[in-house]
C-alpha atoms as a PDB file:
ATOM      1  CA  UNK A   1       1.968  15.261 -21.823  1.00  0.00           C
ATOM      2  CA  UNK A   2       1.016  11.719 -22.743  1.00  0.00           C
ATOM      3  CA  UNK A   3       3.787  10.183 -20.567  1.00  0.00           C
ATOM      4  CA  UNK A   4       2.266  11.901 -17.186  1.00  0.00           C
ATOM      5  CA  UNK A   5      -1.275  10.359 -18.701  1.00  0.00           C
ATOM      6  CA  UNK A   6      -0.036   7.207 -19.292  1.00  0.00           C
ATOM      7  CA  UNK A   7       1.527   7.406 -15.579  1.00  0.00           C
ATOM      8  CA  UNK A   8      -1.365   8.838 -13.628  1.00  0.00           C
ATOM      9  CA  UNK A   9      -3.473   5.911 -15.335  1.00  0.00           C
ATOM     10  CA  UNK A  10      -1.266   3.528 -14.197  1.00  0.00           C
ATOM     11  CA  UNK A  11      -1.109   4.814 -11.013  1.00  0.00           C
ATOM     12  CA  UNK A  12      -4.801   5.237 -10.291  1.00  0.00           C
ATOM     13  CA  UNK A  13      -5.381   1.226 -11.996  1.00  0.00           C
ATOM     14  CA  UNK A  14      -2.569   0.054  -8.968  1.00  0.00           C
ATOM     15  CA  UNK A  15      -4.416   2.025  -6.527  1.00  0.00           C
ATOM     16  CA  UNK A  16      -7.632   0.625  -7.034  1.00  0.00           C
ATOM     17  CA  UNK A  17      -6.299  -2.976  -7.368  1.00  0.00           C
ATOM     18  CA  UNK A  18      -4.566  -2.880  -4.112  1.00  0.00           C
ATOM     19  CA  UNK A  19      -7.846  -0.943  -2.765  1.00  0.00           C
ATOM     20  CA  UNK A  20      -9.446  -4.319  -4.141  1.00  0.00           C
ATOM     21  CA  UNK A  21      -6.831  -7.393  -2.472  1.00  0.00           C
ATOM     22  CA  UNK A  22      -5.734  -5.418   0.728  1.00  0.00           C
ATOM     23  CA  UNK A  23      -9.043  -6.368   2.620  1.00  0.00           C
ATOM     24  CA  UNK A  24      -8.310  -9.999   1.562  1.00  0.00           C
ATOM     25  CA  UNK A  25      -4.851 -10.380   1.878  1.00  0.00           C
ATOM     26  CA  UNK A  26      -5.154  -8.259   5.393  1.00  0.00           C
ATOM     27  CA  UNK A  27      -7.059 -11.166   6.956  1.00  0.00           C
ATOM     28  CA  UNK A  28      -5.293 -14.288   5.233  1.00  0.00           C
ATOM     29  CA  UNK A  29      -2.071 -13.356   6.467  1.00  0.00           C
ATOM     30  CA  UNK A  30      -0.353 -11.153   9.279  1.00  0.00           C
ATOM     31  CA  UNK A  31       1.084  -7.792   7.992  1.00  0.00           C
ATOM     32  CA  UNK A  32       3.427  -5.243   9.230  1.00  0.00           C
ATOM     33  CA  UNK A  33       2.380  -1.947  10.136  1.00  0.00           C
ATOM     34  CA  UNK A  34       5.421   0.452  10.305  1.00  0.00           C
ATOM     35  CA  UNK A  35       5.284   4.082  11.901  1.00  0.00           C
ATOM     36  CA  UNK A  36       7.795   6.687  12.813  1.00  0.00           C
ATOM     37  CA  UNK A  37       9.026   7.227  16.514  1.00  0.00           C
ATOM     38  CA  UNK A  38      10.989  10.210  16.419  1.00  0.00           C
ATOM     39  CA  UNK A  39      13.612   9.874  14.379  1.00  0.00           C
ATOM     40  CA  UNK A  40      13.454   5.605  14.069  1.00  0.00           C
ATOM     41  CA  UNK A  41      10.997   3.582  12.003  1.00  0.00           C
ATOM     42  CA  UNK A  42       9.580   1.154  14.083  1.00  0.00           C
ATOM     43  CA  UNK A  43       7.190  -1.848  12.753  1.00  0.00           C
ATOM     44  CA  UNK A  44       5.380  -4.345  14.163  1.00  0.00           C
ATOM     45  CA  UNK A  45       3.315  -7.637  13.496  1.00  0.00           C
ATOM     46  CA  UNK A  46      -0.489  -7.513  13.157  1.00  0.00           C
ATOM     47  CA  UNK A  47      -2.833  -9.944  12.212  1.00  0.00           C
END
């Protein structure tokens, strides 16, 4: 029981700094944004 504490913690603590950089990392540099197509993964360039 403490492990899937410990994890869920973790988890949410990564969410919420990533929820924190992404808007500032987003407009420093481009990113790629990936989606499915059928069956093939395509991903392309945004700024």
């Amino acid at each position: 029981m403490k492990k899937a504490k410990a994890l869920l913690f973790v988890s949410v603590v990564t969410a919420a700094a990533f929820a924190a950089l992404a808007p500032g990392m987003a407009q420093a540099h481009p990113h790629q944004v990936c989606h499915w197509d059928h069956h093939h993964r395509v991903c392309h360039w945004v700024r």
